[in-house]
PDB file of N, CA and C in Angstrom:
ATOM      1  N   UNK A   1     110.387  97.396  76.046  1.00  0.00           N
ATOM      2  CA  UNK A   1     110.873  98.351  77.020  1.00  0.00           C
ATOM      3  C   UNK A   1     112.141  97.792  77.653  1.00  0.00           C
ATOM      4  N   UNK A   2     113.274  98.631  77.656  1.00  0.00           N
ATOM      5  CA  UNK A   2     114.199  98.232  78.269  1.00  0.00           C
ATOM      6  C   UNK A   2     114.005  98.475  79.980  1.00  0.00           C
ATOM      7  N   UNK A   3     114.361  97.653  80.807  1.00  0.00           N
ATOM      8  CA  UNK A   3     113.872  97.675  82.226  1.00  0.00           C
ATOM      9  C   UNK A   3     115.588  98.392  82.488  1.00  0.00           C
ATOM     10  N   UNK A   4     115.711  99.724  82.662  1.00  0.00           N
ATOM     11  CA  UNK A   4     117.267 100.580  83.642  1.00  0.00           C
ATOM     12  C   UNK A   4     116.546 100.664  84.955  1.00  0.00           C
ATOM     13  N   UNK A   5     117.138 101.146  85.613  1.00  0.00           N
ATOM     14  CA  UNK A   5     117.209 101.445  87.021  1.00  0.00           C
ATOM     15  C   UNK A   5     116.130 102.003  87.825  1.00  0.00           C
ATOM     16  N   UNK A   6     115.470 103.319  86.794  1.00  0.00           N
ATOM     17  CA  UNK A   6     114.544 103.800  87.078  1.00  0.00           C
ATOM     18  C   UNK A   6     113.179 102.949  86.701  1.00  0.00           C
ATOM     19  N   UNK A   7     113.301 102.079  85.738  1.00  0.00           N
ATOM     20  CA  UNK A   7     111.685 101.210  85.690  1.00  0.00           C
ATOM     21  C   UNK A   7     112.216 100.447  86.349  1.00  0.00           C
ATOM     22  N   UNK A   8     113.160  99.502  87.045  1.00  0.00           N
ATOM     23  CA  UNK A   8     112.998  98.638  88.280  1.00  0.00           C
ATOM     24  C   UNK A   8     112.575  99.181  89.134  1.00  0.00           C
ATOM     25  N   UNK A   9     112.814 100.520  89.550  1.00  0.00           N
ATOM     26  CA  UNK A   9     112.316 100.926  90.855  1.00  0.00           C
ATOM     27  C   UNK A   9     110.790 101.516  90.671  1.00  0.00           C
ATOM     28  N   UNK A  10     110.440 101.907  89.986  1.00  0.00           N
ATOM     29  CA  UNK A  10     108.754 101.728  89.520  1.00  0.00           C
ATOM     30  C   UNK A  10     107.959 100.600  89.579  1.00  0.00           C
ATOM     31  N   UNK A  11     108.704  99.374  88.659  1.00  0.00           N
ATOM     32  CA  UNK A  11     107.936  98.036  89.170  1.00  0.00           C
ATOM     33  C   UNK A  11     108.303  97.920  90.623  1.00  0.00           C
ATOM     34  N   UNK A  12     109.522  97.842  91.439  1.00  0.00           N
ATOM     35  CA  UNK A  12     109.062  97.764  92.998  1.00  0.00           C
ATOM     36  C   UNK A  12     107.904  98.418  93.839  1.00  0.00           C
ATOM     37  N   UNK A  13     108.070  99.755  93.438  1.00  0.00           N
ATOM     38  CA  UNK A  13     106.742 100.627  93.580  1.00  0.00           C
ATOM     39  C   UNK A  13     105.532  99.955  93.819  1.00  0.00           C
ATOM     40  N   UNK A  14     105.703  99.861  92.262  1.00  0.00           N
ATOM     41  CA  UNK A  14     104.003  99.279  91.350  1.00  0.00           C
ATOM     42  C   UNK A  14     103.773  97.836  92.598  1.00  0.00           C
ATOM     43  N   UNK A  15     104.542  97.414  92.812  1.00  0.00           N
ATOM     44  CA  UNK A  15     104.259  95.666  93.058  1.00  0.00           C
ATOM     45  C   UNK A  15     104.085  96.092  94.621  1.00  0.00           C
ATOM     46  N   UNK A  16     104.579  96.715  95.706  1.00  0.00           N
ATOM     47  CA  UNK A  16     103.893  96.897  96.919  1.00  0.00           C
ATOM     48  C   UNK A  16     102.373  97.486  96.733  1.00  0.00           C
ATOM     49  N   UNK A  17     101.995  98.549  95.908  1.00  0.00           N
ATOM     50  CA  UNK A  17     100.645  98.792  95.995  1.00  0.00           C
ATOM     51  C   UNK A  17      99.753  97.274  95.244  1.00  0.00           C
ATOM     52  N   UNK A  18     100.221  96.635  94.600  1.00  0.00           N
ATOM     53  CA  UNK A  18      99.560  95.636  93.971  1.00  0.00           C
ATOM     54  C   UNK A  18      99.607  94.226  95.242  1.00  0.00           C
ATOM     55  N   UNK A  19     100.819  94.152  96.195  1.00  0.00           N
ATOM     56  CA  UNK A  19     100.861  93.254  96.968  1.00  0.00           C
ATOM     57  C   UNK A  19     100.125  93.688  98.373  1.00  0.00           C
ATOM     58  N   UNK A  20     100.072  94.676  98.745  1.00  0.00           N
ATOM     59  CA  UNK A  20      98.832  95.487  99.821  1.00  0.00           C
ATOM     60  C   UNK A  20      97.670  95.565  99.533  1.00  0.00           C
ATOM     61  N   UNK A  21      97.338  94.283  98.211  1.00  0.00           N
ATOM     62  CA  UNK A  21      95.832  95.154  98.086  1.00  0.00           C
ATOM     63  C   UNK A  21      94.914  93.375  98.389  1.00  0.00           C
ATOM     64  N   UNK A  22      95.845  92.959  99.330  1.00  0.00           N
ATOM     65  CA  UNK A  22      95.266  91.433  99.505  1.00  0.00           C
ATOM     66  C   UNK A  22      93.933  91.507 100.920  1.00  0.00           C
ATOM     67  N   UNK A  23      93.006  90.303 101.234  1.00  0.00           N
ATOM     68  CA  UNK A  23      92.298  90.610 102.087  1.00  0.00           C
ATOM     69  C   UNK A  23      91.415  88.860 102.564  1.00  0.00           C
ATOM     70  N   UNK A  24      91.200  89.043 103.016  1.00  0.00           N
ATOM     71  CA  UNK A  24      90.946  87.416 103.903  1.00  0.00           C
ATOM     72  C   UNK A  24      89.652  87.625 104.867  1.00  0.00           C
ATOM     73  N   UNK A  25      88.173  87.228 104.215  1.00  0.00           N
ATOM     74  CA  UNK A  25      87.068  87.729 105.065  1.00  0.00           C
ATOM     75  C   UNK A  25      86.781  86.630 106.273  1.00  0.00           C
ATOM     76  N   UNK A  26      87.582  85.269 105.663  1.00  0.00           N
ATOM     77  CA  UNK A  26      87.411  84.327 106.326  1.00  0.00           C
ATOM     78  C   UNK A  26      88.424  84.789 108.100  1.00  0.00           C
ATOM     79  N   UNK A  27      89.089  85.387 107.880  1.00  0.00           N
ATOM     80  CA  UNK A  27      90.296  85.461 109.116  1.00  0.00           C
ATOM     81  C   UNK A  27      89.302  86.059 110.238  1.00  0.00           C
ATOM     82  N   UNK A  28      89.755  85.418 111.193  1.00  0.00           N
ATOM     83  CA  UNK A  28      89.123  86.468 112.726  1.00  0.00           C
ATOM     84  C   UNK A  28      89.970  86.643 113.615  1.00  0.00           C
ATOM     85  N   UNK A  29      89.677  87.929 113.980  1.00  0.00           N
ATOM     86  CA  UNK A  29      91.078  88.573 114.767  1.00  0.00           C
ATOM     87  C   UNK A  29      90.118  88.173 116.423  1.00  0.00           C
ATOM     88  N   UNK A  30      90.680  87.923 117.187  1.00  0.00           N
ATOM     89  CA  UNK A  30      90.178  87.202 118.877  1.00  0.00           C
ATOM     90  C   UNK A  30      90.474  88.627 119.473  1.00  0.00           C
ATOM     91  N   UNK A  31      91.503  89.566 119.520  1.00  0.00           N
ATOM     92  CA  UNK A  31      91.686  90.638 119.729  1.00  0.00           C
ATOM     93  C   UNK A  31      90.601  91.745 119.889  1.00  0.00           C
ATOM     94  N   UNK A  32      90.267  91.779 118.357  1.00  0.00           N
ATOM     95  CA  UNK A  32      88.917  92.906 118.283  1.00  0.00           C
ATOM     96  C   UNK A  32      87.604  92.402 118.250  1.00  0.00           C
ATOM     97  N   UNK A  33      88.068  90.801 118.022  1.00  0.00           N
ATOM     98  CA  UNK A  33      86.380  90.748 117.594  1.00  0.00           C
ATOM     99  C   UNK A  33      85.676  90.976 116.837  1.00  0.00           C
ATOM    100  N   UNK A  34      86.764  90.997 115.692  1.00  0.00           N
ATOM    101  CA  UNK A  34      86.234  91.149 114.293  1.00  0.00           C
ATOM    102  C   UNK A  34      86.657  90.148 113.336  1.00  0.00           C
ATOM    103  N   UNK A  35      86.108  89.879 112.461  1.00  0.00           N
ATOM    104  CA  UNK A  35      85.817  88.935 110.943  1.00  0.00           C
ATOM    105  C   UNK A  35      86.908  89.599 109.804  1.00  0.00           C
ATOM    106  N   UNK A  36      87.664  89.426 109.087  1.00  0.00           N
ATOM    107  CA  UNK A  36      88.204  89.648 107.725  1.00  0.00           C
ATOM    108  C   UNK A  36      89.410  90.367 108.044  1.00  0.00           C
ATOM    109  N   UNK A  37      90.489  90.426 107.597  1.00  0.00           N
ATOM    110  CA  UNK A  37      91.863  91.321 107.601  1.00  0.00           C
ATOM    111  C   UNK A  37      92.358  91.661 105.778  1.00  0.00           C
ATOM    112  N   UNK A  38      92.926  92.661 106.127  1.00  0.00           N
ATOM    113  CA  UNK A  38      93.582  93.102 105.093  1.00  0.00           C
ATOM    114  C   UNK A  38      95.193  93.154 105.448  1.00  0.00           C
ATOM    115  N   UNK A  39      95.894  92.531 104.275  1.00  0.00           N
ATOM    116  CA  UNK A  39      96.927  92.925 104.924  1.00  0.00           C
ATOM    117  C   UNK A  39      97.775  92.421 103.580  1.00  0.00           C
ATOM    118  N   UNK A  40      99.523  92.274 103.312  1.00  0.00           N
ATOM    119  CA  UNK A  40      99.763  92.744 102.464  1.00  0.00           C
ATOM    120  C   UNK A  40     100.704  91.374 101.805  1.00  0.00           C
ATOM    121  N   UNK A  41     100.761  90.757 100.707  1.00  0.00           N
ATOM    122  CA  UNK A  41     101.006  89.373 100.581  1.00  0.00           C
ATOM    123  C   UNK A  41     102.288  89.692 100.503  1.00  0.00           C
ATOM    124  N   UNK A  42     102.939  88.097 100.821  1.00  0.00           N
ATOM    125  CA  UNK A  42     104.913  88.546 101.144  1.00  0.00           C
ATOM    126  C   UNK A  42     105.282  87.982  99.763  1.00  0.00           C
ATOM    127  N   UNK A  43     105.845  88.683  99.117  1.00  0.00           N
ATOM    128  CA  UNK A  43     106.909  88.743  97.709  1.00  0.00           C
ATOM    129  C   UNK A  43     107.869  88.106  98.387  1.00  0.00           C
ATOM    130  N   UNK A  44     108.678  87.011  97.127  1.00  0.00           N
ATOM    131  CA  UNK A  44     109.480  86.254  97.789  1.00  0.00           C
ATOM    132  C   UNK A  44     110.876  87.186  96.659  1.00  0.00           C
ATOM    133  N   UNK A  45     111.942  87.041  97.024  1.00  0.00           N
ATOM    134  CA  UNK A  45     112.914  87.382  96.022  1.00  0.00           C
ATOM    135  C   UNK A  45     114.109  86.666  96.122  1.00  0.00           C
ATOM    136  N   UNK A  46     114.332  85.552  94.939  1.00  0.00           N
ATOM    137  CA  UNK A  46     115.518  84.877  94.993  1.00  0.00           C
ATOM    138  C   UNK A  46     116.763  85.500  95.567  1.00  0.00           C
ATOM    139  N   UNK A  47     117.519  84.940  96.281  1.00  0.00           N
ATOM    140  CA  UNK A  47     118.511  85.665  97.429  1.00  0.00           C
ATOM    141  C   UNK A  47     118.182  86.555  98.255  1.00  0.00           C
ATOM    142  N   UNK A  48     116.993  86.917  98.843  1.00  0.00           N
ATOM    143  CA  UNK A  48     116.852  87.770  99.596  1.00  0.00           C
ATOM    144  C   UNK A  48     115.457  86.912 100.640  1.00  0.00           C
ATOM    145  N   UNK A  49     114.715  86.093 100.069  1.00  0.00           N
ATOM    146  CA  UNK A  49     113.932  85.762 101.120  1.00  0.00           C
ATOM    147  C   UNK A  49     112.463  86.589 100.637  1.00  0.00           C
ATOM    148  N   UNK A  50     111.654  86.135 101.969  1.00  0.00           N
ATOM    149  CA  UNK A  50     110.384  86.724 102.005  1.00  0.00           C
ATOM    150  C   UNK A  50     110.073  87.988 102.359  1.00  0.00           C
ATOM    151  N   UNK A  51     109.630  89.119 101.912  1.00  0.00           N
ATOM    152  CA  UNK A  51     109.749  90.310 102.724  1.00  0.00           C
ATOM    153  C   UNK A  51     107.571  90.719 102.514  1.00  0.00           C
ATOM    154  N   UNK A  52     107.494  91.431 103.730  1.00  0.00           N
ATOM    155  CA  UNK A  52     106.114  92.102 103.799  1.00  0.00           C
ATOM    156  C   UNK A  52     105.977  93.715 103.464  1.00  0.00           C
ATOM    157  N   UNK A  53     107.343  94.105 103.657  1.00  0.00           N
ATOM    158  CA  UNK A  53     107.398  95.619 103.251  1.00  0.00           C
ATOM    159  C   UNK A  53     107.917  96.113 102.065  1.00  0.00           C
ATOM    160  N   UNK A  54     108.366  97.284 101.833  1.00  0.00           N
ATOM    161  CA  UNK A  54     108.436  97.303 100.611  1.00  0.00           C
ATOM    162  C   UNK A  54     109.923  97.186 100.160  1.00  0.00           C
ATOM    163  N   UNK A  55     109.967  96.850  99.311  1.00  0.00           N
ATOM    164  CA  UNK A  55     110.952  96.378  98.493  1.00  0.00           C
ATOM    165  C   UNK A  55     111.857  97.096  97.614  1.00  0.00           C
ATOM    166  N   UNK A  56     110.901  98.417  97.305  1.00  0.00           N
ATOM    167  CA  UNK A  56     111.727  99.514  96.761  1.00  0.00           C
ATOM    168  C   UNK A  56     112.910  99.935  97.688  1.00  0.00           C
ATOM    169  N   UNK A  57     112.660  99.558  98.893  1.00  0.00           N
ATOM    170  CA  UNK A  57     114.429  99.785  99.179  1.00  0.00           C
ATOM    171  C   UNK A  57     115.622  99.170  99.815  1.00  0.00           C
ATOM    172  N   UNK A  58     115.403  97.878  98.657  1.00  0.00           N
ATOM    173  CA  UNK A  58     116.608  97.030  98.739  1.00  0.00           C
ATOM    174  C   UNK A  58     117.619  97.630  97.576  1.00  0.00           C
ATOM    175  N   UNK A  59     116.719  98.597  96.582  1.00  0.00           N
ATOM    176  CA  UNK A  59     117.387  98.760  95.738  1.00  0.00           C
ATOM    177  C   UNK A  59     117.847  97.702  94.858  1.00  0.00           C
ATOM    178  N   UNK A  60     117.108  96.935  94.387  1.00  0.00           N
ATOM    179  CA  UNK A  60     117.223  95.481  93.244  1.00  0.00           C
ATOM    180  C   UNK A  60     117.455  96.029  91.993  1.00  0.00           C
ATOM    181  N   UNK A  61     118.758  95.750  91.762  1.00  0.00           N
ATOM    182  CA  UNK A  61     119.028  96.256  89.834  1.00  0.00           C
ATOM    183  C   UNK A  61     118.261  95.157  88.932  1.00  0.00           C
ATOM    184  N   UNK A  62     117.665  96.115  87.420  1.00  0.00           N
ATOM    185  CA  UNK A  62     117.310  95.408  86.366  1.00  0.00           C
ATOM    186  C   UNK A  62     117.216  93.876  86.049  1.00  0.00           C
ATOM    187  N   UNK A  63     118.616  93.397  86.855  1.00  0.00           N
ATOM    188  CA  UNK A  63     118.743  91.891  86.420  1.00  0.00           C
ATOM    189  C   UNK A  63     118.013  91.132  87.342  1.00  0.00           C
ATOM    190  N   UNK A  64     117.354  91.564  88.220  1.00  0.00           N
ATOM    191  CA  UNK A  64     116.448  90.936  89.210  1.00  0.00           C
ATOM    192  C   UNK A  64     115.049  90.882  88.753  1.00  0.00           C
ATOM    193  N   UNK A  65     114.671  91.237  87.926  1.00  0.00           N
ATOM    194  CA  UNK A  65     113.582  91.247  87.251  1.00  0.00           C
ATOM    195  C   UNK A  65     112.703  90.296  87.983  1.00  0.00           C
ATOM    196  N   UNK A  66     113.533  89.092  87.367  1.00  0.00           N
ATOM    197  CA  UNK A  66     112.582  87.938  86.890  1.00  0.00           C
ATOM    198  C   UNK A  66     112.567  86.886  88.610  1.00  0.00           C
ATOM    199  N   UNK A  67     113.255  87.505  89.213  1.00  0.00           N
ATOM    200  CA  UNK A  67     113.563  87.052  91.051  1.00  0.00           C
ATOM    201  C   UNK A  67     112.363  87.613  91.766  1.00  0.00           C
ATOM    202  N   UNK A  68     111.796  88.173  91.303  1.00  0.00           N
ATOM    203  CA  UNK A  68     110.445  89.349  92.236  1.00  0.00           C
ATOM    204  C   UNK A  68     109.600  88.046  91.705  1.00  0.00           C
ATOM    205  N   UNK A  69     108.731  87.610  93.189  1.00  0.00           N
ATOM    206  CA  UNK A  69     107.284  86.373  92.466  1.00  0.00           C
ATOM    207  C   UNK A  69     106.852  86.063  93.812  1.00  0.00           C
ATOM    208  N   UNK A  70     105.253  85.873  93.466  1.00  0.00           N
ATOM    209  CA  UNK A  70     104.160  85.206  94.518  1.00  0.00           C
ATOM    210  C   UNK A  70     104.635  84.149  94.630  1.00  0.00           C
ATOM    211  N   UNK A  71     104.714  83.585  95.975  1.00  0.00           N
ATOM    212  CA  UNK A  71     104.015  81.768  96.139  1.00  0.00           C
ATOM    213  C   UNK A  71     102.978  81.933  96.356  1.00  0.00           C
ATOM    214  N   UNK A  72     102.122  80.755  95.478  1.00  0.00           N
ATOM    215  CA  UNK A  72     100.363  80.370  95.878  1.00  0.00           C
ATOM    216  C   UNK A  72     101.193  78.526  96.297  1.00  0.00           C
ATOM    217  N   UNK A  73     101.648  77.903  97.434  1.00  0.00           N
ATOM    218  CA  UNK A  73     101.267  76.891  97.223  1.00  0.00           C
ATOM    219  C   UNK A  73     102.876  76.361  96.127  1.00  0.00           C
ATOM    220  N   UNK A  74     102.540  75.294  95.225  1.00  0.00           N
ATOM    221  CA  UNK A  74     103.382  75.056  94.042  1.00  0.00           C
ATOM    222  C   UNK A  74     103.488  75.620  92.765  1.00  0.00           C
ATOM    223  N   UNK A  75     103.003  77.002  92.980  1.00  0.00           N
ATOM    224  CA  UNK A  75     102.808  77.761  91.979  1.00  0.00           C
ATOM    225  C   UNK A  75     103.482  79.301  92.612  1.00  0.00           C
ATOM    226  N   UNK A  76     104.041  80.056  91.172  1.00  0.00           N
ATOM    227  CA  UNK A  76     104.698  81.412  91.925  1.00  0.00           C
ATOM    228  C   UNK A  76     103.891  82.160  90.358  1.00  0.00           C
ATOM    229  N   UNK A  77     103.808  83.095  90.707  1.00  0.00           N
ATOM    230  CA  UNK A  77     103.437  84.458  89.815  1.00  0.00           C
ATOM    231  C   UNK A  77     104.610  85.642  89.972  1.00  0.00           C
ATOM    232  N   UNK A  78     105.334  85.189  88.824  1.00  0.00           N
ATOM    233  CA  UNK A  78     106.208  86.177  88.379  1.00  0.00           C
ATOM    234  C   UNK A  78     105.581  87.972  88.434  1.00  0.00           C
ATOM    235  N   UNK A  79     105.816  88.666  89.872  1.00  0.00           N
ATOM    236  CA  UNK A  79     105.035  90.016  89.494  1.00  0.00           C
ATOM    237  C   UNK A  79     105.814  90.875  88.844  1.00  0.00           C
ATOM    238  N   UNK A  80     107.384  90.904  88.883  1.00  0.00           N
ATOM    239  CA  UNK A  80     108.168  91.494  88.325  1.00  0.00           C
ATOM    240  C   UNK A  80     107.375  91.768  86.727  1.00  0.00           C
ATOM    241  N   UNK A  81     107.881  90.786  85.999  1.00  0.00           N
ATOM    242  CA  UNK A  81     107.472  90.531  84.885  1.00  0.00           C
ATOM    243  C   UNK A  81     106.290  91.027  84.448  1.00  0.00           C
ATOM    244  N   UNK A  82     105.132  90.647  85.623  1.00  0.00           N
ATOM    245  CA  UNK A  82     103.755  90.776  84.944  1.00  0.00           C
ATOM    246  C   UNK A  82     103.414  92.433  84.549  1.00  0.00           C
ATOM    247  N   UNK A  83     104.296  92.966  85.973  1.00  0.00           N
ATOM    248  CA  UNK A  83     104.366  94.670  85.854  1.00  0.00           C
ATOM    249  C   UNK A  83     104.705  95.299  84.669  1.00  0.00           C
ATOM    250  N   UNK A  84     105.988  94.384  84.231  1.00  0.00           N
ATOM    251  CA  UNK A  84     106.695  95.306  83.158  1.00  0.00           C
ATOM    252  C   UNK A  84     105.884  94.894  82.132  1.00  0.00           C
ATOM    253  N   UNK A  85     104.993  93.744  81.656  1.00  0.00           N
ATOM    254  CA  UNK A  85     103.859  93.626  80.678  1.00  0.00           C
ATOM    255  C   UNK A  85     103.042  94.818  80.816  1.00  0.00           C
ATOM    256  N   UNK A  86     102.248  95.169  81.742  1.00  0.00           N
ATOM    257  CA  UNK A  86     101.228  95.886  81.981  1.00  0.00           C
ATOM    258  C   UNK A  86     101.803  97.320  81.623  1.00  0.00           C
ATOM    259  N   UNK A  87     102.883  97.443  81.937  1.00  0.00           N
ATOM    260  CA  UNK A  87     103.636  98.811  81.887  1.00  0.00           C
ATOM    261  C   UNK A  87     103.946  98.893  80.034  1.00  0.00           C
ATOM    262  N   UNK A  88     104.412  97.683  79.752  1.00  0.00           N
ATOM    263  CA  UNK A  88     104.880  97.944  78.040  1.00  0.00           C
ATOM    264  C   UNK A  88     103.227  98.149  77.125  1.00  0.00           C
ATOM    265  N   UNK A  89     102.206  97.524  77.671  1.00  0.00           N
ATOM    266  CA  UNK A  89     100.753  97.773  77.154  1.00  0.00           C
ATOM    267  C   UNK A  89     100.447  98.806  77.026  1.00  0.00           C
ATOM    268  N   UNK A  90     100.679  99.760  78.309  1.00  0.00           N
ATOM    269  CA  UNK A  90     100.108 100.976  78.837  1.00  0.00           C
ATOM    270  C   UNK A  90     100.621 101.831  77.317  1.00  0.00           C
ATOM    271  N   UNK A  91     102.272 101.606  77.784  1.00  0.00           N
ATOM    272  CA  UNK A  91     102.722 102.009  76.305  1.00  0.00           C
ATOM    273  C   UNK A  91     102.366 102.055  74.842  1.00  0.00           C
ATOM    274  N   UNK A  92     101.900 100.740  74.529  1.00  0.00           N
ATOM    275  CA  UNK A  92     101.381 100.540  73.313  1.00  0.00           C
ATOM    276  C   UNK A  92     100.010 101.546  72.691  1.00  0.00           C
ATOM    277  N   UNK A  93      99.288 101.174  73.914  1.00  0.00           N
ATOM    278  CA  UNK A  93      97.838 101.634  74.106  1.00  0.00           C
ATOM    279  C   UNK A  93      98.030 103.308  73.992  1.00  0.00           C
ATOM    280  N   UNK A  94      98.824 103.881  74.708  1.00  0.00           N
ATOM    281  CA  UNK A  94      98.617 105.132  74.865  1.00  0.00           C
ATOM    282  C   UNK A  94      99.568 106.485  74.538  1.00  0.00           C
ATOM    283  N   UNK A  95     100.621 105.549  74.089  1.00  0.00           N
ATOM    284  CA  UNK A  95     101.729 106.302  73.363  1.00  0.00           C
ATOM    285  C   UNK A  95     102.546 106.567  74.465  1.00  0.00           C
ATOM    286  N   UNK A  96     102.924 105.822  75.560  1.00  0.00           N
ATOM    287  CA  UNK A  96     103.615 106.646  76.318  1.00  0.00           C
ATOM    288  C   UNK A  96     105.082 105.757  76.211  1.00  0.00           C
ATOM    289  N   UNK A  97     106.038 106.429  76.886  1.00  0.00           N
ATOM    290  CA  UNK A  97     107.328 106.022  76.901  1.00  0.00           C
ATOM    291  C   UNK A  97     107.800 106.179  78.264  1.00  0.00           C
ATOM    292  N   UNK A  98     107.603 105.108  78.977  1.00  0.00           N
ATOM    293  CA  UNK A  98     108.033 105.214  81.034  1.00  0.00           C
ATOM    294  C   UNK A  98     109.294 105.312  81.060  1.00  0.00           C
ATOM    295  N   UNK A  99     110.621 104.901  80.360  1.00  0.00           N
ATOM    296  CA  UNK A  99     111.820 105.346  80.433  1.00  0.00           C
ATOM    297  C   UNK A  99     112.199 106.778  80.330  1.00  0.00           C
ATOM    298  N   UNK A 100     110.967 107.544  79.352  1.00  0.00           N
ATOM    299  CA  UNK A 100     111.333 108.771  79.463  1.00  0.00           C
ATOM    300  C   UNK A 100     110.890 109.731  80.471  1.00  0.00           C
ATOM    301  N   UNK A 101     109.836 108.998  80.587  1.00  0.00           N
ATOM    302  CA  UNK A 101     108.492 109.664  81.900  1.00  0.00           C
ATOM    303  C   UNK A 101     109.521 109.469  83.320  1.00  0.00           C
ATOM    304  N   UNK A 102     110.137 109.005  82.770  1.00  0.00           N
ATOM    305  CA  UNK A 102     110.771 108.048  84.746  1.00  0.00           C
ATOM    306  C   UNK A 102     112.111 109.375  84.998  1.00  0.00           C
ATOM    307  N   UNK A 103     112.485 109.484  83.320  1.00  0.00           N
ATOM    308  CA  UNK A 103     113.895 110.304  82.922  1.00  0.00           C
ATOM    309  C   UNK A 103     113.647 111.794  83.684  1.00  0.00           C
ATOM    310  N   UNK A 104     112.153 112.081  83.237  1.00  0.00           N
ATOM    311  CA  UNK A 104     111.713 113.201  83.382  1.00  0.00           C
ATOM    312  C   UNK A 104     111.395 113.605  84.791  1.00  0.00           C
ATOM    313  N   UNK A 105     110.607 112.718  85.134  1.00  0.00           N
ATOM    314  CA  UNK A 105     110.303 112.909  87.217  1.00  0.00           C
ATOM    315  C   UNK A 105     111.322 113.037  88.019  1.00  0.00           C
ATOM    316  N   UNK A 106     112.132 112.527  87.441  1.00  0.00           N
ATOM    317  CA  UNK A 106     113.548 112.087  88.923  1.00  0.00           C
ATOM    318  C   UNK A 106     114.313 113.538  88.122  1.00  0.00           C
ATOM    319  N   UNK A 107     114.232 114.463  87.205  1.00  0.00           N
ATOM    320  CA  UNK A 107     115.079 115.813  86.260  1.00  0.00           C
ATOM    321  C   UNK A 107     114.286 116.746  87.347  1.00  0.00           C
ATOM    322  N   UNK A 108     112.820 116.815  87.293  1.00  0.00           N
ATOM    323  CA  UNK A 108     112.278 117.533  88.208  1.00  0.00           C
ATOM    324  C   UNK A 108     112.351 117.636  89.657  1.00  0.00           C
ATOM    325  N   UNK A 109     112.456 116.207  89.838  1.00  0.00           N
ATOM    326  CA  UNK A 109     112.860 115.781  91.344  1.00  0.00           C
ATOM    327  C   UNK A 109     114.242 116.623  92.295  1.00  0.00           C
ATOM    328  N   UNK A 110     115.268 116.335  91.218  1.00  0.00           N
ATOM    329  CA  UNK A 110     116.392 117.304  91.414  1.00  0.00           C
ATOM    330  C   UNK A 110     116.752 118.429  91.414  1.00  0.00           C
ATOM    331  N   UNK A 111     115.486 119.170  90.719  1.00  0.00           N
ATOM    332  CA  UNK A 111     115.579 120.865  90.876  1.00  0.00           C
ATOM    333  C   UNK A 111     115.137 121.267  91.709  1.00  0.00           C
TER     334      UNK A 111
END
């Protein structure tokens, strides 16, 4: 899959619902008085820093791909990347084509 403009901004998409879906039962809030939080892990992006929100609108071109990644610690998880795997599978698996699907939403979008 070639990653244009429109599948970068899908993997940004994709990667806030995948980075909001974090949760910590151990945490206690003194506030409410409650046990566990949910809340949303910070994507780091070479030249840009740590961010908690979303990212789809820095507007990051194609060549940033591989700049989107977790820190755990001394370890990072490339999510950029891992997206556009999961996304080229989907493809394989199911016949689909997201460059064209992406071509097609944003054709409708405009009418």
């Amino acid at each position: 899959m070639k990653v244009n403009q429109d599948i970068m901004n899908l993997i940004c998409k994709l990667e806030y619902r995948i980075g909001d879906t974090c949760a910590n039962s151990d945490s206690y809030n003194g506030w409410t008085d409650e046990w566990g939080a949910d809340f949303r892990y910070p994507v780091t992006i070479d030249g840009h820093g740590k961010f908690r929100g979303r990212i789809d609108d820095l507007g990051l071109e194609p060549e940033s791909l591989g700049d989107i990644y977790y820190k755990f610690g001394a370890n990072e998880m490339h999510i950029g990347y891992g997206i556009k795997h999961v996304l080229e599978e989907l493809e394989d698996l199911y016949g689909l084509d997201f460059v064209k699907l992406e071509a097609e939403r944003k054709a409708k979008a405009q009418k």
